[in-house]
N, C-alpha and C. Protein backbone atom coordinates (compact mmCIF):
# COMPACT_ATOMS: atom_id res chain seq x y z
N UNK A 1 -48.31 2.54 -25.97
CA UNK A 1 -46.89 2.74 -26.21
C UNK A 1 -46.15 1.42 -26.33
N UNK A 2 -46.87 0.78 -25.03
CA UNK A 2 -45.80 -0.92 -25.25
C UNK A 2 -45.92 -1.43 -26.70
N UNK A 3 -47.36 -1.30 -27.47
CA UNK A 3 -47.48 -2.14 -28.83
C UNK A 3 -47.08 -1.22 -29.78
N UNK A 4 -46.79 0.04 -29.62
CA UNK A 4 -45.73 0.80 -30.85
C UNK A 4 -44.69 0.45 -30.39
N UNK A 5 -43.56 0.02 -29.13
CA UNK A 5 -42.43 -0.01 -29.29
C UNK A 5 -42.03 -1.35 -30.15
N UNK A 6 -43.15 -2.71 -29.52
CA UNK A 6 -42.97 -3.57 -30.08
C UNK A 6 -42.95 -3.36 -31.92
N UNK A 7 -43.91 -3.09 -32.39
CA UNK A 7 -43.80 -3.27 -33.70
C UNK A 7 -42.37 -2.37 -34.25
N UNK A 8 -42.24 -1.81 -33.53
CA UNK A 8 -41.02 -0.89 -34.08
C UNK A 8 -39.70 -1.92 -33.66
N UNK A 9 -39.52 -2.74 -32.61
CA UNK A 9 -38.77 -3.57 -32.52
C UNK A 9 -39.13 -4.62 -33.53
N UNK A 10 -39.74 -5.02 -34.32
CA UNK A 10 -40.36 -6.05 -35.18
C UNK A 10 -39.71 -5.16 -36.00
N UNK A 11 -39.60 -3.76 -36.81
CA UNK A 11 -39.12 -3.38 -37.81
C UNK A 11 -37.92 -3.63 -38.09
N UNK A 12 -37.27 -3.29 -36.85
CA UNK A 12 -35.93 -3.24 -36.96
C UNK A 12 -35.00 -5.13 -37.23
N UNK A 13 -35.58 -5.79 -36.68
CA UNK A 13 -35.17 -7.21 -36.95
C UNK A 13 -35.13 -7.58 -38.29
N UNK A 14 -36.46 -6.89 -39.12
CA UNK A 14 -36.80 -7.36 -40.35
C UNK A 14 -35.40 -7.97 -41.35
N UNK A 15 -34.56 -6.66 -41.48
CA UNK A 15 -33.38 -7.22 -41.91
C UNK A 15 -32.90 -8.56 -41.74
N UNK A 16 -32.87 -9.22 -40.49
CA UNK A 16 -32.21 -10.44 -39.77
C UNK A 16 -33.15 -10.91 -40.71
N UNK A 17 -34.45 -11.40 -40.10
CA UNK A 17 -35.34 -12.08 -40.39
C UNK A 17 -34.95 -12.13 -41.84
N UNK A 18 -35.07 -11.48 -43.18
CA UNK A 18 -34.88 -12.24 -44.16
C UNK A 18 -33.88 -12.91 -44.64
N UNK A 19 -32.55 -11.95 -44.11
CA UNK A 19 -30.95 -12.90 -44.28
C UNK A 19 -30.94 -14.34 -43.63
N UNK A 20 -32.16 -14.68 -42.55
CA UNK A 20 -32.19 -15.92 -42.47
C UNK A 20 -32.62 -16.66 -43.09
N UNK A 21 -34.49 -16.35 -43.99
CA UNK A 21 -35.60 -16.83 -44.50
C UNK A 21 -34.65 -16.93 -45.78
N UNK A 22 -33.51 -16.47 -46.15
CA UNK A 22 -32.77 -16.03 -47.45
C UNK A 22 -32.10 -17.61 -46.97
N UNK A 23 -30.94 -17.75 -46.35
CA UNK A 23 -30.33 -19.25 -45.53
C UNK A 23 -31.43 -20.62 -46.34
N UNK A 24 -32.22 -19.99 -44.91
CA UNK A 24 -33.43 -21.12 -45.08
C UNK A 24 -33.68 -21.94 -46.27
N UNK A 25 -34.26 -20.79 -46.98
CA UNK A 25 -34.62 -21.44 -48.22
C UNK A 25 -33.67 -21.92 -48.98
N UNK A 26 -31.97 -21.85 -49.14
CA UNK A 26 -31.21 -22.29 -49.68
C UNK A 26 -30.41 -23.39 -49.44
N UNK A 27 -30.93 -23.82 -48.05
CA UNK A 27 -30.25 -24.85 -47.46
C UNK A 27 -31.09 -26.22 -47.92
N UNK A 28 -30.42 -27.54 -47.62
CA UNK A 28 -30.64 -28.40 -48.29
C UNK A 28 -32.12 -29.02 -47.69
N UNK A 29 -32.81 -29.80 -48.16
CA UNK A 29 -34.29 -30.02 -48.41
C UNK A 29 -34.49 -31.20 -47.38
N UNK A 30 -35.63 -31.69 -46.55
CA UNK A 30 -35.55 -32.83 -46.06
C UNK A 30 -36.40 -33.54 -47.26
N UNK A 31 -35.91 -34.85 -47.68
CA UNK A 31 -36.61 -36.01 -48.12
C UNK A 31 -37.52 -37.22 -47.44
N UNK A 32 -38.84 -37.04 -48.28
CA UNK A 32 -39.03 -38.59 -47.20
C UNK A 32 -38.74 -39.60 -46.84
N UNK A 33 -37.77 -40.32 -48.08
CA UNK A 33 -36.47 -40.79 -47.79
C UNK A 33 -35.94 -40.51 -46.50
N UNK A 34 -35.64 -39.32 -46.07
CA UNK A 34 -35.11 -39.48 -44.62
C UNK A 34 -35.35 -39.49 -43.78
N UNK A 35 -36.99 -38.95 -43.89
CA UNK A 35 -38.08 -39.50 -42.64
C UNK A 35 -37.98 -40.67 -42.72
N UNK A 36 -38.02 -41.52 -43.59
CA UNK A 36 -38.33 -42.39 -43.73
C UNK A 36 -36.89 -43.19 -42.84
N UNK A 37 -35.78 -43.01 -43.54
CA UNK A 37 -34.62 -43.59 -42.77
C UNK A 37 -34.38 -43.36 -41.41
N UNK A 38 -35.27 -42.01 -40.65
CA UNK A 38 -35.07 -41.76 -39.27
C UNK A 38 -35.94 -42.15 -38.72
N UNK A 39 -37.10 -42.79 -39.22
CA UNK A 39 -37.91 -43.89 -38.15
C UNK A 39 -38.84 -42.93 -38.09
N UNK A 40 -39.03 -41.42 -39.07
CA UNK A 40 -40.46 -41.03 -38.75
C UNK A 40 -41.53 -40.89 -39.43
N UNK A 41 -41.36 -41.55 -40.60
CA UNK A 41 -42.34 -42.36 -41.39
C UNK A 41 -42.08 -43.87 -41.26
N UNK A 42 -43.30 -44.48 -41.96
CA UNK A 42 -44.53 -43.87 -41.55
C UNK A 42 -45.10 -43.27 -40.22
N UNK A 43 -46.20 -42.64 -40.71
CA UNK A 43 -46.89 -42.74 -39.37
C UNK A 43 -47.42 -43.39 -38.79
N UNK A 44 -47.16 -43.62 -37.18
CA UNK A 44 -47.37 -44.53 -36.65
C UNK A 44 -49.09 -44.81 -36.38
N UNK A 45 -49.62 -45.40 -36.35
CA UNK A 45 -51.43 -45.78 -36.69
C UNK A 45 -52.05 -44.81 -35.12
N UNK A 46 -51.44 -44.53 -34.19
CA UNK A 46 -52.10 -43.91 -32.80
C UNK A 46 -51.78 -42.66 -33.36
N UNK A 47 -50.85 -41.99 -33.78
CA UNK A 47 -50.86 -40.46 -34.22
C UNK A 47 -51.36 -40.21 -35.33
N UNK A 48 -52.38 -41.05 -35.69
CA UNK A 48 -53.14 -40.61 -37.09
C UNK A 48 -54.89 -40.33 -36.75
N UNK A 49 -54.63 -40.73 -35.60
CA UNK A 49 -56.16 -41.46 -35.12
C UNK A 49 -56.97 -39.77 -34.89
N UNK A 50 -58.18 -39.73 -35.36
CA UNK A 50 -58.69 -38.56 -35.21
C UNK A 50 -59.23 -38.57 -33.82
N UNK A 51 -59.02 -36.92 -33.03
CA UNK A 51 -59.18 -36.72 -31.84
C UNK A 51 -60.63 -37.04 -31.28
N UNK A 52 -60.43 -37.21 -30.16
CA UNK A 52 -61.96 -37.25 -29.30
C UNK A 52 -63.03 -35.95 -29.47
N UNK A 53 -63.99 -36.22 -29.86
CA UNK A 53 -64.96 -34.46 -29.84
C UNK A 53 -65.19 -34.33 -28.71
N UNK A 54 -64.51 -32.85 -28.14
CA UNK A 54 -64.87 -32.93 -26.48
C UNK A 54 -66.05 -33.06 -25.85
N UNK A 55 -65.96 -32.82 -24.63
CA UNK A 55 -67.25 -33.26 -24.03
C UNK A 55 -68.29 -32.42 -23.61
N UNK A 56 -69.51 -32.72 -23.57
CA UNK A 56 -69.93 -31.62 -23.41
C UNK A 56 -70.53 -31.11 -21.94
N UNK A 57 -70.47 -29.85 -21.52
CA UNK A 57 -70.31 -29.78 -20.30
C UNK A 57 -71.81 -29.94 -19.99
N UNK A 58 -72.27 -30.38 -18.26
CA UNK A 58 -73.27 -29.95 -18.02
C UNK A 58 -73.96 -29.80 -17.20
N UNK A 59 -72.95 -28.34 -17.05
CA UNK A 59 -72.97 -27.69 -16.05
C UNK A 59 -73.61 -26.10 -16.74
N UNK A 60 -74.62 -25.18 -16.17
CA UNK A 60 -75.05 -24.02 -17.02
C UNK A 60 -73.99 -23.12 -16.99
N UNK A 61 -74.23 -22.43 -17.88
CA UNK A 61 -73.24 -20.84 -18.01
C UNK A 61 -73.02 -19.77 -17.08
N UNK A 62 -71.91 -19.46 -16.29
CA UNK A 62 -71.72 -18.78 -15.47
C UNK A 62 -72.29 -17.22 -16.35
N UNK A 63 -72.31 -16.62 -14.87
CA UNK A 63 -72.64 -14.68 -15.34
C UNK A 63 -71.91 -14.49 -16.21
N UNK A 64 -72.27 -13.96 -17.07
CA UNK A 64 -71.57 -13.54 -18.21
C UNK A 64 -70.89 -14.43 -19.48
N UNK A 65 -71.25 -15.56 -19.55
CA UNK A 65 -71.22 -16.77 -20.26
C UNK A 65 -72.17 -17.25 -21.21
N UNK A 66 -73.74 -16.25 -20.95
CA UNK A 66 -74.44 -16.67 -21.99
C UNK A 66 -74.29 -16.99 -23.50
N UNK A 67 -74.71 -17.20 -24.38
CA UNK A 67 -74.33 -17.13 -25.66
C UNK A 67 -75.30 -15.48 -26.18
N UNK A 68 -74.35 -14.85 -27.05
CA UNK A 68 -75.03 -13.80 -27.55
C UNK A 68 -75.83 -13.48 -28.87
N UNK A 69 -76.53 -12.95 -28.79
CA UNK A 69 -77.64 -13.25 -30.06
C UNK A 69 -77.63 -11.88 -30.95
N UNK A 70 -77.34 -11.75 -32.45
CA UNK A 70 -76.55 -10.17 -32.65
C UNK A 70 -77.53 -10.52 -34.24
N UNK A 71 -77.80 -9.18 -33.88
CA UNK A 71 -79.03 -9.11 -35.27
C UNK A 71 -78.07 -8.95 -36.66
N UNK A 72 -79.21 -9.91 -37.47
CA UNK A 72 -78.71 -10.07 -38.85
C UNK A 72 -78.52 -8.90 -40.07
């Protein structure tokens, strides 16, 4: 019941939702030009940097943690 009321509350917004997405899209555009003038271009060389590959644990798989094996 809770996930039919929700989607039925999702229906009813719909209206809103596009008179905004309608706004949205008509309002004026950011340029990189103005990233650029607000100091957030470029990017700075540490937020470009590709992430660490995590680590790997090693420690074994608790009950129910195995990996599952599902025929082809």
């Amino acid at each position: 019941m809770a996930l039919i009321n929700a989607l039925g509350l999702l229906v009813a917004l719909e209206p809103r939702q596009a008179r905004l997405l309608d706004a949205v899209s008509k309002g004026p555009l950011i340029t990189t030009d103005d990233l650029r003038d607000e100091g957030i271009l470029p990017i700075p060389a540490y937020a470009s940097k590709e992430p660490k590959p995590p680590r790997l644990s090693r420690r074994s798989p608790g009950p129910g943690q195995e990996s599952l094996d599902f025929p082809n």
